[in-house]
C-alpha atoms as a PDB file:
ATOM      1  CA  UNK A   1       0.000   0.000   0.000  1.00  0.00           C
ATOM      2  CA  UNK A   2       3.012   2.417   0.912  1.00  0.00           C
ATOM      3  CA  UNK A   3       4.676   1.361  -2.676  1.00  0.00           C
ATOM      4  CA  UNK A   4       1.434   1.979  -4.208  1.00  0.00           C
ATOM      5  CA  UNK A   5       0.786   5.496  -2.775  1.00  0.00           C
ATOM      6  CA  UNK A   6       4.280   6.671  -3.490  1.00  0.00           C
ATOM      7  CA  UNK A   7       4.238   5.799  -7.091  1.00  0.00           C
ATOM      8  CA  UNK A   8       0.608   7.340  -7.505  1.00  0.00           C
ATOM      9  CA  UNK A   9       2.124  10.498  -5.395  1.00  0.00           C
ATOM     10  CA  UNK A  10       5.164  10.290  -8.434  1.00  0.00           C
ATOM     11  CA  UNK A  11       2.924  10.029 -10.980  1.00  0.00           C
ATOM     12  CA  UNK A  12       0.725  13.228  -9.826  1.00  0.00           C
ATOM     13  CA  UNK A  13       4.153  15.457  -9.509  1.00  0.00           C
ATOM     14  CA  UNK A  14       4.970  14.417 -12.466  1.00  0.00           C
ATOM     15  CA  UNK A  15       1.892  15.270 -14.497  1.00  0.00           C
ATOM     16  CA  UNK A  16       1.515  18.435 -12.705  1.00  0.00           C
ATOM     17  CA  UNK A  17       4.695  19.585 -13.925  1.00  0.00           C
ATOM     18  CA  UNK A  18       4.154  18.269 -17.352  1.00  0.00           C
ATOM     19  CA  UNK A  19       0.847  19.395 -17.934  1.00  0.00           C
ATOM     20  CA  UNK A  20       1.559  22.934 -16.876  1.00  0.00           C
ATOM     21  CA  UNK A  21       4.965  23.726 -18.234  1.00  0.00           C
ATOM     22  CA  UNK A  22       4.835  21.452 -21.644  1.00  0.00           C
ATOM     23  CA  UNK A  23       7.468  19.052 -20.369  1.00  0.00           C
ATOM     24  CA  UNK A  24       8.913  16.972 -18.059  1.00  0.00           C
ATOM     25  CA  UNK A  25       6.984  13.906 -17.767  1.00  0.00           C
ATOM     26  CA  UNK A  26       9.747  11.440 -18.590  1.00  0.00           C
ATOM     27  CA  UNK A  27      12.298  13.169 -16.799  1.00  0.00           C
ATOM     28  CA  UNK A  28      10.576  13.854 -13.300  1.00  0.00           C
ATOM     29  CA  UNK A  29       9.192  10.155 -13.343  1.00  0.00           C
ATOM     30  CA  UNK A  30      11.870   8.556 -14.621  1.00  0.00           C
ATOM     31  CA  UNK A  31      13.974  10.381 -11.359  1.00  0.00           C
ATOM     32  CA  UNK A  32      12.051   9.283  -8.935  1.00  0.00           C
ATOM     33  CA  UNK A  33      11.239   5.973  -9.990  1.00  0.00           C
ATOM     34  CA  UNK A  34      15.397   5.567 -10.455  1.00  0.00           C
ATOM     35  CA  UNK A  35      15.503   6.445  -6.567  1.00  0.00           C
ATOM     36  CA  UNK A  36      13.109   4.507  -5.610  1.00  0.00           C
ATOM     37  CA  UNK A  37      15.535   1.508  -7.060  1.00  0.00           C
ATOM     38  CA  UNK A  38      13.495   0.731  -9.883  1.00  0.00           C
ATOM     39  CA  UNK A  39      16.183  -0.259 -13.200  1.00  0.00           C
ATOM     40  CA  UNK A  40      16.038   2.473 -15.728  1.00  0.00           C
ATOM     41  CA  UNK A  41      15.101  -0.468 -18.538  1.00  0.00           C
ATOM     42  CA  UNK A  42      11.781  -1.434 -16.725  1.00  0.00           C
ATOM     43  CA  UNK A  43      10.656   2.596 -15.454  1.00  0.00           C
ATOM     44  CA  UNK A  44      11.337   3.900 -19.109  1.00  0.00           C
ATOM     45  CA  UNK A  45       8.966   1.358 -20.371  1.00  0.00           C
ATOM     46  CA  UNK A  46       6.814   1.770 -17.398  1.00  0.00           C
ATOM     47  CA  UNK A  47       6.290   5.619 -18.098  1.00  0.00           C
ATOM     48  CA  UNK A  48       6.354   5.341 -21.862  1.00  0.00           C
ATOM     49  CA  UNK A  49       2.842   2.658 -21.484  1.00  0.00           C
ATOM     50  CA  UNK A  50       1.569   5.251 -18.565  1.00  0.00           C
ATOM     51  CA  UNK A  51       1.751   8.338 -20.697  1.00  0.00           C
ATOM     52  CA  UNK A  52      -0.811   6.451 -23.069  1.00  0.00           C
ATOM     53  CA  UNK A  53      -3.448   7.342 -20.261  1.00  0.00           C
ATOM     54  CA  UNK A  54      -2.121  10.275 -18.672  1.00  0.00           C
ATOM     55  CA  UNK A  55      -1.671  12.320 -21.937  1.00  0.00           C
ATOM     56  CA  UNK A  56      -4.911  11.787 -22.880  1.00  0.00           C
ATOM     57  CA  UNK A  57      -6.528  12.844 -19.957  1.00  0.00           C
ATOM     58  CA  UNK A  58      -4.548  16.184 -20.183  1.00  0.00           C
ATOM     59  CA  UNK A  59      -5.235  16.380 -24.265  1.00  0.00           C
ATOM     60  CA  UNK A  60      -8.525  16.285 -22.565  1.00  0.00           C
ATOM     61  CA  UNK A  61      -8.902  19.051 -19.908  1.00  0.00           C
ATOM     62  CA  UNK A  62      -6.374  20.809 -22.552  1.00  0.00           C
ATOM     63  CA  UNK A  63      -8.766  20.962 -25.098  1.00  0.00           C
ATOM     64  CA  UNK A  64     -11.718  21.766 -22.613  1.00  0.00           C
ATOM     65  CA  UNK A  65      -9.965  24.503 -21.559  1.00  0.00           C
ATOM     66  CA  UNK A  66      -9.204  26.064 -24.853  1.00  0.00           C
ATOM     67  CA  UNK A  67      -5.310  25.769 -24.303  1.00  0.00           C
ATOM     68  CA  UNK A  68      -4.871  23.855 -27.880  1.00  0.00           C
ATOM     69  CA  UNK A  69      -4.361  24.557 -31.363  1.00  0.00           C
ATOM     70  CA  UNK A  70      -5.676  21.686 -33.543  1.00  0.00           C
ATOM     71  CA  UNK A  71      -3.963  22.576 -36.809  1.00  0.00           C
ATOM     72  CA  UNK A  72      -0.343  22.396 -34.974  1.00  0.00           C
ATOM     73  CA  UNK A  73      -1.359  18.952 -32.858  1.00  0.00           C
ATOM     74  CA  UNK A  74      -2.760  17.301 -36.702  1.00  0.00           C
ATOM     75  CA  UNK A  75       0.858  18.690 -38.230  1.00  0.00           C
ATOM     76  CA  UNK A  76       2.564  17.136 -35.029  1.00  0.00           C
ATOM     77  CA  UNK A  77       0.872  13.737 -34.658  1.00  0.00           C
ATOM     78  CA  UNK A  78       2.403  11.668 -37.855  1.00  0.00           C
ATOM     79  CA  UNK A  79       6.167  13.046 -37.606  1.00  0.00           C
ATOM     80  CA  UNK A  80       6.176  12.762 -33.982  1.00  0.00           C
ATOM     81  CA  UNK A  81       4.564   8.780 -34.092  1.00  0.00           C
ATOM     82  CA  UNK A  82       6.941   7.514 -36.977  1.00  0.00           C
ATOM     83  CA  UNK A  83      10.039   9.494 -35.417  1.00  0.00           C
ATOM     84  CA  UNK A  84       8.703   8.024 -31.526  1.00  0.00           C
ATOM     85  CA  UNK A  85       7.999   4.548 -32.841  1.00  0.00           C
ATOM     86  CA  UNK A  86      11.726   4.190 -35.163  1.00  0.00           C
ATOM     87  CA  UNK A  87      13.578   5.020 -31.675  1.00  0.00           C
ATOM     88  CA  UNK A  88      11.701   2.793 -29.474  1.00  0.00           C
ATOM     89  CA  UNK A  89      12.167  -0.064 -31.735  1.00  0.00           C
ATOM     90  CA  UNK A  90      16.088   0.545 -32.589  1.00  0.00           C
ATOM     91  CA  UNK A  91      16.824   2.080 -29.097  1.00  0.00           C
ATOM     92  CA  UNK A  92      19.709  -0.204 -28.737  1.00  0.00           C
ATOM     93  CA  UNK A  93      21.178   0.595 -31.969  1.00  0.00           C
ATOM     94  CA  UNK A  94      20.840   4.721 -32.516  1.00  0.00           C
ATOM     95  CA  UNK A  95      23.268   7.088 -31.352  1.00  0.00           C
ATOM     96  CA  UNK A  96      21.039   8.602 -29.056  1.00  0.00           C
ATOM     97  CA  UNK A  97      23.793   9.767 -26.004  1.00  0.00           C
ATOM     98  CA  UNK A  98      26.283  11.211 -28.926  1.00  0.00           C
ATOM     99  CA  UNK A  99      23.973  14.180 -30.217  1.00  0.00           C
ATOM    100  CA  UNK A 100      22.261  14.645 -26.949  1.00  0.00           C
ATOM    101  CA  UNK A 101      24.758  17.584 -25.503  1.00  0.00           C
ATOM    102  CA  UNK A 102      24.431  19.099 -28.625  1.00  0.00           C
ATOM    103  CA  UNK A 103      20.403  19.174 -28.394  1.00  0.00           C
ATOM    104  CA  UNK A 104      20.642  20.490 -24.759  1.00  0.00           C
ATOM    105  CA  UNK A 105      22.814  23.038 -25.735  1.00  0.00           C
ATOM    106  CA  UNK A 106      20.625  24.233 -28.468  1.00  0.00           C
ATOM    107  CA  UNK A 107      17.776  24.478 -26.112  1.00  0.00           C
ATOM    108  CA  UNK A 108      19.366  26.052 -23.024  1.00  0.00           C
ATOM    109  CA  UNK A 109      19.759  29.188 -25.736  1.00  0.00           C
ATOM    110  CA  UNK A 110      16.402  28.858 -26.152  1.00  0.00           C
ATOM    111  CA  UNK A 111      15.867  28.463 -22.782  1.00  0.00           C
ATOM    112  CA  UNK A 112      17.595  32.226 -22.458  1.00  0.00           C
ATOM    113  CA  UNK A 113      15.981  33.701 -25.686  1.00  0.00           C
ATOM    114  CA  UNK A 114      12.704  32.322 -24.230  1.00  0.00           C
ATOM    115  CA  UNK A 115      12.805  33.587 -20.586  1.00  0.00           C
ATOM    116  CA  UNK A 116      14.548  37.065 -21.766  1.00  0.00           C
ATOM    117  CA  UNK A 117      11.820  37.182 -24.051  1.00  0.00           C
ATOM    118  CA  UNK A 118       9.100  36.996 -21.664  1.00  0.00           C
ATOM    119  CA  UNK A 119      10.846  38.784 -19.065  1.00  0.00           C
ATOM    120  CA  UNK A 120      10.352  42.153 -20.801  1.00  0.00           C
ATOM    121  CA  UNK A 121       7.889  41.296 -22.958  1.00  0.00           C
ATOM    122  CA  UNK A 122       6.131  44.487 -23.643  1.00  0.00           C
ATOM    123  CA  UNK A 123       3.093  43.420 -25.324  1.00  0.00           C
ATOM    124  CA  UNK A 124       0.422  40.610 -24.113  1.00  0.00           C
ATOM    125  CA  UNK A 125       0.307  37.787 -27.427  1.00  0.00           C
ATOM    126  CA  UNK A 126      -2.961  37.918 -29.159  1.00  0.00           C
ATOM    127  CA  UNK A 127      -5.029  34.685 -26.754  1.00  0.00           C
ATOM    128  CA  UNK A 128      -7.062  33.629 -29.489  1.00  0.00           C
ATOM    129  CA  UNK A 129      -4.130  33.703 -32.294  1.00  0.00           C
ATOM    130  CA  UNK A 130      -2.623  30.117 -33.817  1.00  0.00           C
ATOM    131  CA  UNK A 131       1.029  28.960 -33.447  1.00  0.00           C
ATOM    132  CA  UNK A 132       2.253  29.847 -37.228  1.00  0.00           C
ATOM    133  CA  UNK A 133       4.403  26.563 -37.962  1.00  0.00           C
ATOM    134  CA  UNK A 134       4.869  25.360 -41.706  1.00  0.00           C
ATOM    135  CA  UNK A 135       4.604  21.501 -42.501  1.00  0.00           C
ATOM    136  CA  UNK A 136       8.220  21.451 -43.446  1.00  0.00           C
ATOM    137  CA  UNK A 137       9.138  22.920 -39.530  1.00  0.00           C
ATOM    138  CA  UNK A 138       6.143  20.591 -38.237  1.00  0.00           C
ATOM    139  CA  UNK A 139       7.820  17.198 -39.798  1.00  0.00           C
ATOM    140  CA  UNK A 140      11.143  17.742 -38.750  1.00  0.00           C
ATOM    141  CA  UNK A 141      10.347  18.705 -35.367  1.00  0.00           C
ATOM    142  CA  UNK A 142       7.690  16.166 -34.926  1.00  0.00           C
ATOM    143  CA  UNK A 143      10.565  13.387 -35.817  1.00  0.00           C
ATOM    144  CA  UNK A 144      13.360  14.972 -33.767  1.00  0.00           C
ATOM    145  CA  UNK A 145      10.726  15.210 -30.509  1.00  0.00           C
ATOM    146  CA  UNK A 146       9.415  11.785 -31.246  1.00  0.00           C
ATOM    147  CA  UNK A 147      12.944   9.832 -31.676  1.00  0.00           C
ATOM    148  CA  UNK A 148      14.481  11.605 -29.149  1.00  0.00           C
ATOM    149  CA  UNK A 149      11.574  11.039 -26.809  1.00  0.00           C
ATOM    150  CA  UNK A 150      11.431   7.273 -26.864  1.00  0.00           C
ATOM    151  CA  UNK A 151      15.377   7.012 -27.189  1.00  0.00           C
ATOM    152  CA  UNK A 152      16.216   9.623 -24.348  1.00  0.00           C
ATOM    153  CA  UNK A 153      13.609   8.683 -21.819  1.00  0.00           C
ATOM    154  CA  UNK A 154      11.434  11.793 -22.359  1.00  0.00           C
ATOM    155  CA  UNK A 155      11.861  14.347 -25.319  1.00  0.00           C
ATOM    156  CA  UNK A 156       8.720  15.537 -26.689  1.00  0.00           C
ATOM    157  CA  UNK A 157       8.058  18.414 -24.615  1.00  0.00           C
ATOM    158  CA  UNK A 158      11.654  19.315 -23.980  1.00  0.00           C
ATOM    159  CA  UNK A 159      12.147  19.849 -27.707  1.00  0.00           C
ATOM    160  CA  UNK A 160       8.687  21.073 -28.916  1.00  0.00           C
ATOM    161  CA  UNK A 161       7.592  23.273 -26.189  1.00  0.00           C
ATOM    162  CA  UNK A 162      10.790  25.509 -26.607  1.00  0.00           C
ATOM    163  CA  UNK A 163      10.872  25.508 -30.275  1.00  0.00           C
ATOM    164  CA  UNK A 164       7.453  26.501 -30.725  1.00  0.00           C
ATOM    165  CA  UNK A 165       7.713  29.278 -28.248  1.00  0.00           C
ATOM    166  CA  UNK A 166      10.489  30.766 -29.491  1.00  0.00           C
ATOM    167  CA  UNK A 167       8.137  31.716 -32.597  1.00  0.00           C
ATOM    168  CA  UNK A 168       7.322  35.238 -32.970  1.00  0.00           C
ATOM    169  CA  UNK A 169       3.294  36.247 -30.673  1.00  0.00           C
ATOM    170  CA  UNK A 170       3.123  32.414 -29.814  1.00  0.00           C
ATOM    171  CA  UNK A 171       0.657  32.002 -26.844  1.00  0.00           C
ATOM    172  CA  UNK A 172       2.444  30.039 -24.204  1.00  0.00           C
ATOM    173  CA  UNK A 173      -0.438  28.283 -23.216  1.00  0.00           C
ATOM    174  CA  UNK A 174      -1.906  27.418 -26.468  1.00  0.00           C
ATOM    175  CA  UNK A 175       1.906  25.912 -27.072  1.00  0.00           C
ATOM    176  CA  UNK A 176       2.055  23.839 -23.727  1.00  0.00           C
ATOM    177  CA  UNK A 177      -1.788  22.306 -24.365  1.00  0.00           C
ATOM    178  CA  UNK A 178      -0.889  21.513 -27.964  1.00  0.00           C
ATOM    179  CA  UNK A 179       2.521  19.592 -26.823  1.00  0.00           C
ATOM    180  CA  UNK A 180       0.590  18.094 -24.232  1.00  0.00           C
ATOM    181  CA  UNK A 181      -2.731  16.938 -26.377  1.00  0.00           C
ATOM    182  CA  UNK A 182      -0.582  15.886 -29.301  1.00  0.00           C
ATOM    183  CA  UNK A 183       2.152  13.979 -27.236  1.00  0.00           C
ATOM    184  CA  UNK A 184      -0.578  11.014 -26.878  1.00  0.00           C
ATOM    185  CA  UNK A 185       0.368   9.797 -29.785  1.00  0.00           C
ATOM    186  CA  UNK A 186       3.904   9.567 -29.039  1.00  0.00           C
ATOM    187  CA  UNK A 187       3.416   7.838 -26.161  1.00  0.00           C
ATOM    188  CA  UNK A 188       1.098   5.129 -28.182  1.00  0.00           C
ATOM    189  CA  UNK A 189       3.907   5.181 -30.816  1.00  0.00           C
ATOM    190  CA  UNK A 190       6.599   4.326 -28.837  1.00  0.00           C
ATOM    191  CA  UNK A 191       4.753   2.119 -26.195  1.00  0.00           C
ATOM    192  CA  UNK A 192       4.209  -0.158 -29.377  1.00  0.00           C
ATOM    193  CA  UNK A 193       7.663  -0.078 -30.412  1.00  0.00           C
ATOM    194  CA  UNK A 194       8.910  -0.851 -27.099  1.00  0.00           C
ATOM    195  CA  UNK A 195       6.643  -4.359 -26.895  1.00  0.00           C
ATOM    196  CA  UNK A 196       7.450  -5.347 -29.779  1.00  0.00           C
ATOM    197  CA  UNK A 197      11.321  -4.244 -29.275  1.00  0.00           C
ATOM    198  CA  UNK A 198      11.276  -5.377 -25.605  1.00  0.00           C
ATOM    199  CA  UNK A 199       7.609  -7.577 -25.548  1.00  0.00           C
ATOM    200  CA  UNK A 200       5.312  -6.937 -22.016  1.00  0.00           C
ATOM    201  CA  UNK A 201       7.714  -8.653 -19.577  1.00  0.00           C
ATOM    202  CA  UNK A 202       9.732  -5.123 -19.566  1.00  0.00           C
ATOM    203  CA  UNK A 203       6.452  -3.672 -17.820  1.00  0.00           C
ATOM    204  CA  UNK A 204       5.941  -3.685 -14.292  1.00  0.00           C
ATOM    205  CA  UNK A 205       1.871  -3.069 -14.225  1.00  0.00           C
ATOM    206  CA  UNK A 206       1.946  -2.257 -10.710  1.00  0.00           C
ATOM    207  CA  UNK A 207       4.201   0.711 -11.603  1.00  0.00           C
ATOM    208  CA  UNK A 208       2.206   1.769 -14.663  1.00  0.00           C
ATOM    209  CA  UNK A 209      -1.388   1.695 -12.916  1.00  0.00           C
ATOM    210  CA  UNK A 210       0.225   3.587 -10.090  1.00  0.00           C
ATOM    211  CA  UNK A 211       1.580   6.248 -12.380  1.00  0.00           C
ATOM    212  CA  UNK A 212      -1.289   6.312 -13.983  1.00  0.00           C
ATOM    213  CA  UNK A 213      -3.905   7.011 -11.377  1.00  0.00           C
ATOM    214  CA  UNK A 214      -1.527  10.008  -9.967  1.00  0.00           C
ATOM    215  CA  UNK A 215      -1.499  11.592 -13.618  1.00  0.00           C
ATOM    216  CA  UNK A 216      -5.584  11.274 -13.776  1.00  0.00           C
ATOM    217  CA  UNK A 217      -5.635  13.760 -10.478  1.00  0.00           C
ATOM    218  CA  UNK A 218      -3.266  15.644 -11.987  1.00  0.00           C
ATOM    219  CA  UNK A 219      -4.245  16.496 -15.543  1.00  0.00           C
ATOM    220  CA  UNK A 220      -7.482  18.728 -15.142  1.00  0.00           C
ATOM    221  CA  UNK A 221      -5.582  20.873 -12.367  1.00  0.00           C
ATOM    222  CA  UNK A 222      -2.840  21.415 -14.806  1.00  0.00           C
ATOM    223  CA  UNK A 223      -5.211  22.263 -17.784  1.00  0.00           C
ATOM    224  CA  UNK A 224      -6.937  24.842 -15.537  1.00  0.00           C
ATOM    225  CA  UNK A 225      -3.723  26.365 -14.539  1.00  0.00           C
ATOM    226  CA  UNK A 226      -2.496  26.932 -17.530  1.00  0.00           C
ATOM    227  CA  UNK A 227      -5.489  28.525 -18.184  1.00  0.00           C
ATOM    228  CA  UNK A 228      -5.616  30.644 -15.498  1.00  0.00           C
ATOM    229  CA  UNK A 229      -1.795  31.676 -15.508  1.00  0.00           C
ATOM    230  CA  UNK A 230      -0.560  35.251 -17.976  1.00  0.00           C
ATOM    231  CA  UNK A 231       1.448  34.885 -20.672  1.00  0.00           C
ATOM    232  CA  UNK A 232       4.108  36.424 -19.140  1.00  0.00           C
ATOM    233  CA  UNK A 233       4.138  34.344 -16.614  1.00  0.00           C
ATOM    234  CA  UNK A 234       4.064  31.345 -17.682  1.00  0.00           C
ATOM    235  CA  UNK A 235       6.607  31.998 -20.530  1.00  0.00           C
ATOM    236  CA  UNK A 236       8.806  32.762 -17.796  1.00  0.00           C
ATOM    237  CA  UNK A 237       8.660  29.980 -16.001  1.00  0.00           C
ATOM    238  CA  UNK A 238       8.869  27.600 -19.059  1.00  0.00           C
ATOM    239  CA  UNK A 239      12.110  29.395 -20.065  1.00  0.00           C
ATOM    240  CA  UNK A 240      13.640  28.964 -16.235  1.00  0.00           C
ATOM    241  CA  UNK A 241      12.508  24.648 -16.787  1.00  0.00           C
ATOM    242  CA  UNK A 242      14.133  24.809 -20.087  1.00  0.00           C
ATOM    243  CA  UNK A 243      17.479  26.222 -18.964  1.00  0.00           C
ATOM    244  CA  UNK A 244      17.536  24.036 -15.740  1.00  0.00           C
ATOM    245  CA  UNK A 245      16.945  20.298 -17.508  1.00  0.00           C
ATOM    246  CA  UNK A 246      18.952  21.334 -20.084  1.00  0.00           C
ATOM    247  CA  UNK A 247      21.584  22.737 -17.872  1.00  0.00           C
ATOM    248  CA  UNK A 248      21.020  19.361 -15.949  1.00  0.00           C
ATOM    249  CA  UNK A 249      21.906  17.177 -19.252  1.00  0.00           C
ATOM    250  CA  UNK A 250      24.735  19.176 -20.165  1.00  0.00           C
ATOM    251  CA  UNK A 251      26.233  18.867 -16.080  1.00  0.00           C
ATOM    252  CA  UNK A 252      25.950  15.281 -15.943  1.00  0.00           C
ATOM    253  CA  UNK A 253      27.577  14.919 -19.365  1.00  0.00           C
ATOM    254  CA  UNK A 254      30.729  16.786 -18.769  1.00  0.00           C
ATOM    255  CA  UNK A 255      33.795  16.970 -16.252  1.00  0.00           C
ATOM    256  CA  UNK A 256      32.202  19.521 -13.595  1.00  0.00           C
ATOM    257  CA  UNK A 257      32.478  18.263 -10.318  1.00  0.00           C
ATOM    258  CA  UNK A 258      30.240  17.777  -7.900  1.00  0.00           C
ATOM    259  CA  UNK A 259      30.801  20.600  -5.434  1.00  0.00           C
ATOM    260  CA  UNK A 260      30.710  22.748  -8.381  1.00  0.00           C
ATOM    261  CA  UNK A 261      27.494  21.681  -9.986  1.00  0.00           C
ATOM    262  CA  UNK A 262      25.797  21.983  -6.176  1.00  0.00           C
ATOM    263  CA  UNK A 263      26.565  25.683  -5.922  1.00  0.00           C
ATOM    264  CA  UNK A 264      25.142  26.684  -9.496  1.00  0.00           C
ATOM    265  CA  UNK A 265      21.681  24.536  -9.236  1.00  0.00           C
ATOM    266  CA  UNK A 266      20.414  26.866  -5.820  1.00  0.00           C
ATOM    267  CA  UNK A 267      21.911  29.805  -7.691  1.00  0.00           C
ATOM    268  CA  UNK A 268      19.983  29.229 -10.873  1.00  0.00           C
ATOM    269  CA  UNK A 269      17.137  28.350  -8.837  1.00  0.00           C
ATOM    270  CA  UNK A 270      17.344  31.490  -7.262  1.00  0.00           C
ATOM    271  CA  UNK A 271      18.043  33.857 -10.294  1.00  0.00           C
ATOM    272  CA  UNK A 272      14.922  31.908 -11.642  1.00  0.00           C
ATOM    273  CA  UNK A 273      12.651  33.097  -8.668  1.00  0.00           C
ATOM    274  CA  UNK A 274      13.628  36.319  -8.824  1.00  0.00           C
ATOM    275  CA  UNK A 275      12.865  36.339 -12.659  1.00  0.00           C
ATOM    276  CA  UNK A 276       9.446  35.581 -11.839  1.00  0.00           C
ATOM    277  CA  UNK A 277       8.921  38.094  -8.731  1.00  0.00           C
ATOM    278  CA  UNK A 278      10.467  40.690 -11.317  1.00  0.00           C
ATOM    279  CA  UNK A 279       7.508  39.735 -14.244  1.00  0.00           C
ATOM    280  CA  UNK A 280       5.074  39.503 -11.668  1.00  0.00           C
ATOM    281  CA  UNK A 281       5.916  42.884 -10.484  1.00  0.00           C
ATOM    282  CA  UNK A 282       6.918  44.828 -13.701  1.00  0.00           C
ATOM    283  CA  UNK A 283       3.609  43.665 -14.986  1.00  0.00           C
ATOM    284  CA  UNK A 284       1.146  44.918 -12.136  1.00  0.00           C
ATOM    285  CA  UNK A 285       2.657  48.256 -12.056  1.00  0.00           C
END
């Protein structure tokens, strides 16, 4: 019962975060699963199958909620499936850990341009404008979000929610319900390529139902939240997420020590706070 509470207590966290910010799902599950000594094999499997149900109760409340543009989710959906479904089933075999530092360095400048952006943003977006994003721009970053997603243990939102804010007037909740409606499919894609990869023995159903039932509490409190939230607000702290994980990746991937990498997390946690006190200030005077 205690195993059963924590893992439905995981699950909620993690779906909170995920369905308000447009990311981090995979990589806020996948952590505490990890130290709660489950082996990274069976949780990335676990959470892959459990985002099946969880992302499409927050495509749900999303779309309730009026935080989604259709157009961008229908341009998303087939890129993101093929490029989710190719990396789950030739996980073992793609260079997944050689581009990553490359990819997290891309979006931590992102990260910046995003939260600078936002910071002294001047102008509120237009709420009922669409996220302008060709087909060309929609395939390749539907296949890059979906590969690296199912090869990297989460992906989608770390890669799509930043690119697609960094367009010019984009709507930062509009972007975070369309990542979030359209990531269903991703999970589907790459929960089939894992059993047939990997086959069901790789999934520990206690884990997945657990993970599950937290991300069903979770998902219309998220949706409404994001509703709720400014602009300005949220794009702010979207950027801060963006520039910590990625900042995270890029950490555990290089040479910096230990005591190092403690004193620059609670000062970028810090400089992120104060980022958000500033926005909330600048924009009620």
């Amino acid at each position: 019962m205690r195993k059963l509470l924590t893992v439905t207590i995981v699950g909620f966290i993690a779906q909170l975060i995920d369905g308000s910010l447009g990311m981090a799902y995979g990589v806020t599950s996948s952590s505490l699963l990890l130290m709660l000594g489950m082996a990274p094999a069976v949780a990335s499997a676990s959470i892959h199958i459990s985002e099946v149900v969880t992302t499409a109760a927050s495509g749900f409340f999303h779309f309730k909620f009026g935080n989604v543009d259709r157009g961008t989710v229908m341009k998303l959906i087939l890129p993101g499936g093929v490029g989710a479904f190719i990396g789950a089933c030739f996980l073992s075999s793609m260079p997944g850990e050689a581009v990553r530092p490359f990819i997290s360095v891309f979006l931590l400048l992102l990260g910046v341009y995003i939260l600078f952006r936002f910071l002294f943003l001047n102008s509120i977006p237009n709420e009922d404008k669409g996220i302008q994003l060709s087909n060309r721009k929609a395939a390749i970053l539907g296949l890059l979000g979906g590969f690296a997603d199912a090869t990297g243990g989460g992906g989608w939102g770390p890669i799509t929610t930043p690119v697609l804010l960094s367009q010019k007037d984009t709507v930062p909740r509009k972007v975070i319900g369309t990542v979030d409606t359209s990531e269903f499919v991703i999970a589907l894609s790459a929960t089939a390529g894992f059993l047939i990869s990997l086959g069901w023995k790789e999934f520990d159903w206690f884990w997945v139902l657990a993970l599950m039932l937290g991300g069903l509490f979770a998902a219309p409190i998220a949706a409404w939240l994001v509703r709720k939230l400014p602009s300005y607000l949220l794009g702010v702290a979207v950027g801060g997420v963006i520039i910590i994980t990625n900042l995270h990746t890029i950490i555990n991937l290089s040479d910096i020590g230990i005591t190092l990498s403690y004193f620059i997390y609670p000062c970028l946690f810090i400089l992120w706070i104060i980022a958000i006190v500033f926005t909330i200030k600048k924009n009620k005077s």
